[in-house]
Protein backbone atom coordinates (compact mmCIF):
# COMPACT_ATOMS: atom_id res chain seq x y z
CA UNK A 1 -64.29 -14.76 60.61
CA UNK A 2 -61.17 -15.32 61.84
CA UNK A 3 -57.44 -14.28 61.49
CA UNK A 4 -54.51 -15.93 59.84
CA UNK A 5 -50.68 -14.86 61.50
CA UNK A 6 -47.45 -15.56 61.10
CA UNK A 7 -45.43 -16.62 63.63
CA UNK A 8 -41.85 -15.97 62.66
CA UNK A 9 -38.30 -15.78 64.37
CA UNK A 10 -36.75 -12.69 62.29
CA UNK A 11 -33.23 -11.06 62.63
CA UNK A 12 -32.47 -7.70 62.43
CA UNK A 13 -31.76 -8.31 58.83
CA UNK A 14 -34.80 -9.74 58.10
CA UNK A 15 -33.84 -13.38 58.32
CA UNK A 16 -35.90 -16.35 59.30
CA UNK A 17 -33.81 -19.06 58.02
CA UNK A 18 -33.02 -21.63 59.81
CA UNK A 19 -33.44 -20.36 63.41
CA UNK A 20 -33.37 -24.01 65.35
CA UNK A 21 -30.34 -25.71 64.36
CA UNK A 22 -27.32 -26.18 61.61
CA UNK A 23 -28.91 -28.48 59.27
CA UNK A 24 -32.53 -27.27 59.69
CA UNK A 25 -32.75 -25.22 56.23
CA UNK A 26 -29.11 -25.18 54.53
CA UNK A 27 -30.37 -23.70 51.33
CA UNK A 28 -28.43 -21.45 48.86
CA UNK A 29 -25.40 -22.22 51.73
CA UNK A 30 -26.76 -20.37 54.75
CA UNK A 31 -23.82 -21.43 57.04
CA UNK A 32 -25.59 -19.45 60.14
CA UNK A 33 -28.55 -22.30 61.19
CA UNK A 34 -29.27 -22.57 65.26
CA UNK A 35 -28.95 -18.42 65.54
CA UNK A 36 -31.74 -18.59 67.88
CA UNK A 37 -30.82 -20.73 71.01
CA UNK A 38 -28.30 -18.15 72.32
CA UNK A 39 -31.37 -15.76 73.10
CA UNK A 40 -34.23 -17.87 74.72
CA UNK A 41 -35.10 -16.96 78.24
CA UNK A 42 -37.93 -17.61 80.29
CA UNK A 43 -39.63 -14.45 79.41
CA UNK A 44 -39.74 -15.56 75.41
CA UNK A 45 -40.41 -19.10 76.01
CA UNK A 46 -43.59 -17.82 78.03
CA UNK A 47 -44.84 -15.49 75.40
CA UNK A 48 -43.89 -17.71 72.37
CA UNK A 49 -45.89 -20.70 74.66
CA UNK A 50 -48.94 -18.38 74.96
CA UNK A 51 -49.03 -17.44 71.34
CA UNK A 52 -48.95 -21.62 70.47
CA UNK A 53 -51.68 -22.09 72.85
CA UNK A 54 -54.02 -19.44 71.16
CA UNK A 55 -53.65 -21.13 67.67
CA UNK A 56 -56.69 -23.32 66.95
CA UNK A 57 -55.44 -24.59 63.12
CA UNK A 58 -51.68 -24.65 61.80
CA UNK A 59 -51.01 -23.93 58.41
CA UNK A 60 -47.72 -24.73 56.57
CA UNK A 61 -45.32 -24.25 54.03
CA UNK A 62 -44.14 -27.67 52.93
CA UNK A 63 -40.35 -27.57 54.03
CA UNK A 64 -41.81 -26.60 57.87
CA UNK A 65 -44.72 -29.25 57.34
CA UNK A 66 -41.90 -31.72 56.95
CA UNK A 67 -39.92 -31.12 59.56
CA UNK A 68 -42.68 -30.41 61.91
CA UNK A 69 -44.18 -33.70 60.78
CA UNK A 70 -40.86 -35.33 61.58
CA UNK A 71 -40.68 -33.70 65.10
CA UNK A 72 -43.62 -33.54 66.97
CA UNK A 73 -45.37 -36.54 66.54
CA UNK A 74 -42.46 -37.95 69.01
CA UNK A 75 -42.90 -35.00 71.40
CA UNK A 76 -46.29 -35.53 72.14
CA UNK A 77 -45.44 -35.17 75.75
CA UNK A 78 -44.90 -31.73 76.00
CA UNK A 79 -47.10 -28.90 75.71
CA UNK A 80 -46.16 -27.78 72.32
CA UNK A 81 -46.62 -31.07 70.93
CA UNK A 82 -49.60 -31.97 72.53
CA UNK A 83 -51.24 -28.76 71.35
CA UNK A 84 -49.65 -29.64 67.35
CA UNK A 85 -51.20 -33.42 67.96
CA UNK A 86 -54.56 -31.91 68.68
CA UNK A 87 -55.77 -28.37 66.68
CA UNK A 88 -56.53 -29.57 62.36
CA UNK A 89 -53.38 -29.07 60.35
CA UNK A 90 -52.92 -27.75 56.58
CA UNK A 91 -49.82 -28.38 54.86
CA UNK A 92 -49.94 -25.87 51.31
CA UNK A 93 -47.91 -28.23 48.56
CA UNK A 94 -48.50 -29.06 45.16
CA UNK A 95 -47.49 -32.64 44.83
CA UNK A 96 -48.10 -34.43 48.59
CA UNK A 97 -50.97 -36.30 48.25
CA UNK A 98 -50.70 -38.64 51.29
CA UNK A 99 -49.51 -36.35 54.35
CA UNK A 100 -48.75 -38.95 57.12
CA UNK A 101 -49.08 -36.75 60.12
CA UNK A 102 -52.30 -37.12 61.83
CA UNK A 103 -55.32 -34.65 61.25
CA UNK A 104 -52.95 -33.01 58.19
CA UNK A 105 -55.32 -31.98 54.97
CA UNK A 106 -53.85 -30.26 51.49
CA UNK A 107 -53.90 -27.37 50.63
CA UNK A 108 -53.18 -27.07 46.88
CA UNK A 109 -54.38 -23.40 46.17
CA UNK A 110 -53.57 -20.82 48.73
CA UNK A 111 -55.33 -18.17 47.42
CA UNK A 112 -58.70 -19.80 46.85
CA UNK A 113 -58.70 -21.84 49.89
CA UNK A 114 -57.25 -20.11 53.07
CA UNK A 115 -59.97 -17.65 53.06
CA UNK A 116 -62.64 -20.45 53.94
CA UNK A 117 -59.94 -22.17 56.08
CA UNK A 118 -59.60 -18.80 57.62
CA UNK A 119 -63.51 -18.52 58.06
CA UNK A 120 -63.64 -22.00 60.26
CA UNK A 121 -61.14 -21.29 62.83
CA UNK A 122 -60.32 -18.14 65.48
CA UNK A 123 -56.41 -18.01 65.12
CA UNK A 124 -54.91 -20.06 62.00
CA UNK A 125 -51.30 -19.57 62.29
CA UNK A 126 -48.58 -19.82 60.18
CA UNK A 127 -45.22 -20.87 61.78
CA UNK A 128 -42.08 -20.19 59.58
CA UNK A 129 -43.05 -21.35 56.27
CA UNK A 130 -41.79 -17.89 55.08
CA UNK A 131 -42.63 -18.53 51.22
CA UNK A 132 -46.27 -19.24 52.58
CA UNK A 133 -46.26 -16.32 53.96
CA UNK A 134 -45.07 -14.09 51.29
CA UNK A 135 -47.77 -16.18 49.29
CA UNK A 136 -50.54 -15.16 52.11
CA UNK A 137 -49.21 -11.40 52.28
CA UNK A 138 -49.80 -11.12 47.99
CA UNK A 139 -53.48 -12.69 48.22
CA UNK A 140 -54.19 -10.14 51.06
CA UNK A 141 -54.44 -13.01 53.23
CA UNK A 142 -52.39 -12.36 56.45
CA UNK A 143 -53.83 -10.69 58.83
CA UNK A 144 -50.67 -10.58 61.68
CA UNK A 145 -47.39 -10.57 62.22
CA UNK A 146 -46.12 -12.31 65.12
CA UNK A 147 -42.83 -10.97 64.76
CA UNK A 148 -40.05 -12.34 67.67
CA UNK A 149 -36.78 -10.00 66.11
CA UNK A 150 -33.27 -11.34 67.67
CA UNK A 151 -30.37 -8.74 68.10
CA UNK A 152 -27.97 -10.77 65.23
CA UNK A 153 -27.62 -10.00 61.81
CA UNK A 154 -26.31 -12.18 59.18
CA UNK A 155 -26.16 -10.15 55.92
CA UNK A 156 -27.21 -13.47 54.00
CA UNK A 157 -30.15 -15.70 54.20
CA UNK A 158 -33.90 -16.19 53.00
CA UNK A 159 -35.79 -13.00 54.51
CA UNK A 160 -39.42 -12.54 55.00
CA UNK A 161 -39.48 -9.36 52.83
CA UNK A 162 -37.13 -10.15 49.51
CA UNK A 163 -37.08 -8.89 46.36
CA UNK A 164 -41.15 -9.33 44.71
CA UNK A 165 -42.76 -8.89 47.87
CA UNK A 166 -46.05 -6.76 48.12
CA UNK A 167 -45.78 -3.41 49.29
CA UNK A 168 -47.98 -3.41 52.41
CA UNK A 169 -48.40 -1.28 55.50
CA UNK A 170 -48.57 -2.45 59.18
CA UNK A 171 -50.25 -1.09 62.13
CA UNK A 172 -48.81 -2.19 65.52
CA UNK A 173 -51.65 -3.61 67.54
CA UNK A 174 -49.82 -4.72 71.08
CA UNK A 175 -47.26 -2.84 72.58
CA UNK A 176 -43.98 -4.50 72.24
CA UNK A 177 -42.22 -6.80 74.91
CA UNK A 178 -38.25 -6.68 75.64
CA UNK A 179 -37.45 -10.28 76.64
CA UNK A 180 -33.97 -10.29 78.94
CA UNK A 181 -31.16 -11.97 76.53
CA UNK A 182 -32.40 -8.94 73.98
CA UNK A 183 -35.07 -10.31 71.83
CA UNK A 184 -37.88 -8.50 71.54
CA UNK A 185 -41.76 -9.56 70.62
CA UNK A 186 -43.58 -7.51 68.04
CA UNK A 187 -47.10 -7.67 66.97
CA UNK A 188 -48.28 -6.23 63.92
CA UNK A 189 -52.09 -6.20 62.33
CA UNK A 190 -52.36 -5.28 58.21
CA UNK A 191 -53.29 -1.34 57.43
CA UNK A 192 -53.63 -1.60 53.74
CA UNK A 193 -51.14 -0.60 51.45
CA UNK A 194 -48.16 2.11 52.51
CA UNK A 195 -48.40 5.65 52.13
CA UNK A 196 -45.70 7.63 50.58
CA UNK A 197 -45.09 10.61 48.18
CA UNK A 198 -44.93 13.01 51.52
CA UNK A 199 -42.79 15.78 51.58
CA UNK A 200 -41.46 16.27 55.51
CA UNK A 201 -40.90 19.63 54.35
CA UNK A 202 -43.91 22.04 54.02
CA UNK A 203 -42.60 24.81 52.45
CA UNK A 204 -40.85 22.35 49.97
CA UNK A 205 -37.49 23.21 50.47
C-alpha cells in the first residue's frame, strides 16, 4: 500500500489560497493572490522539484484540476510538466464527465475510491486542492503533509484547517528545512487523533 500527501503552500495563518498569481483563486474577495513568488529560491525550488518527482499519481480537487489542466499541457517542456504529462491523473468532481487532459480519470466518491487508488500507486499526491484535502483528512485518508509555510500572513483567506475540520494529530517524520528567502519545508505523517485533557501541573494547582 501506498501513501496519499498533500502538497500545499501554507502561510503562517494557515492560508493556501491562491499562492501563484492575482487571479488564480479570487474567491470570497481574497485580494492577496501571487503571495508566493517573493520567497522562491533555489533551495525551495530544489526540494519542491524533488517532492514532484517522487509522485507517481496526482489527485485533484476540481478548481486545481482546471487550472492545472489549462497549464501544463503547454509546458510539457519542462520538468514539471513532463512529469504531470506522464504519472495517471484523478480529478475528484461530481459533474465532469469528459476531463480533456490526457491520462485524467473521475473520481466521483472520495471516500470509497482513494483507498484502492491509494493501493495502486507508491506516492499519490495531492497538490492544493485544499477542500480535497480536508475531504481526505475526514475519511482518514491522508497520510502526509507536505507542508512549504511562507513567513506572510494575511488574516483572510481559505485555510487548510477551517471551521469543521477533523481533529487530528501529526507526527513530524523529516526534520525540517530553512530555505534562504525564509520559507521553510515541513513534513508531517498522521498519529491518530490529538491528545488533550493534560494538566501541565501535577500537583493540580
Amino acid at each position: 500500500m501506498g501513501i496519499v500527501a498533500v502538497d500545499l503552500f501554507i502561510t503562517l495563518d494557515g492560508v493556501y489560497q491562491a499562492p501563484g498569481g492575482p487571479e488564480e483563486d479570487t474567491e470570497g474577495g481574497f485580494a492577496f493572490g501571487g503571495w508566493q513568488a517573493p520567497y522562491l529560491d533555489e533551495k525551495s525550488g530544489e526540494v519542491i522539484g524533488a517532492g514532484i518527482d517522487r509522485l507517481d499519481a496526482l489527485l485533484l480537487g476540481r478548481r486545481t484540476y482546471d487550472i492545472f489542466a489549462d497549464y501544463w499541457p503547454r509546458h510539457t517542456d519542462t520538468q514539471v510538466g513532463a512529469k504531470f504529462a506522464d504519472v495517471p491523473k484523478f480529478v475528484a468532481s461530481r459533474t465532469l464527465t469528459d476531463p480533456a487532459w490526457s491520462g485524467t480519470t473521475v473520481v466521483t466518491d472520495v471516500a470509497a475510491e482513494v483507498p484502492a487508488i491509494r493501493d495502486r500507486f507508491d506516492e499519490v499526491h495531492v497538490i492544493g486542492s485544499g477542500d480535497l484535502a480536508r475531504s481526505l483528512l475526514a475519511a482518514d485518508l491522508l497520510d502526509r503533509l507536505n507542508l512549504y509555510l511562507y513567513p506572510i500572513a494575511f488574516g483572510s483567506g481559505k485555510r487548510l484547517f477551517d471551521a469543521g475540520s477533523v481533529p487530528a494529530a501529526f507526527t513530524l517524520a523529516r526534520p525540517p528545512v530553512a530555505f534562504p528567502k525564509g520559507a521553510v519545508s515541513l513534513v508531517y505523517e498522521r498519529a491518530g487523533v490529538p491528545v488533550t485533557g493534560i494538566d501541565m501541573d501535577p500537583e493540580g494547582r
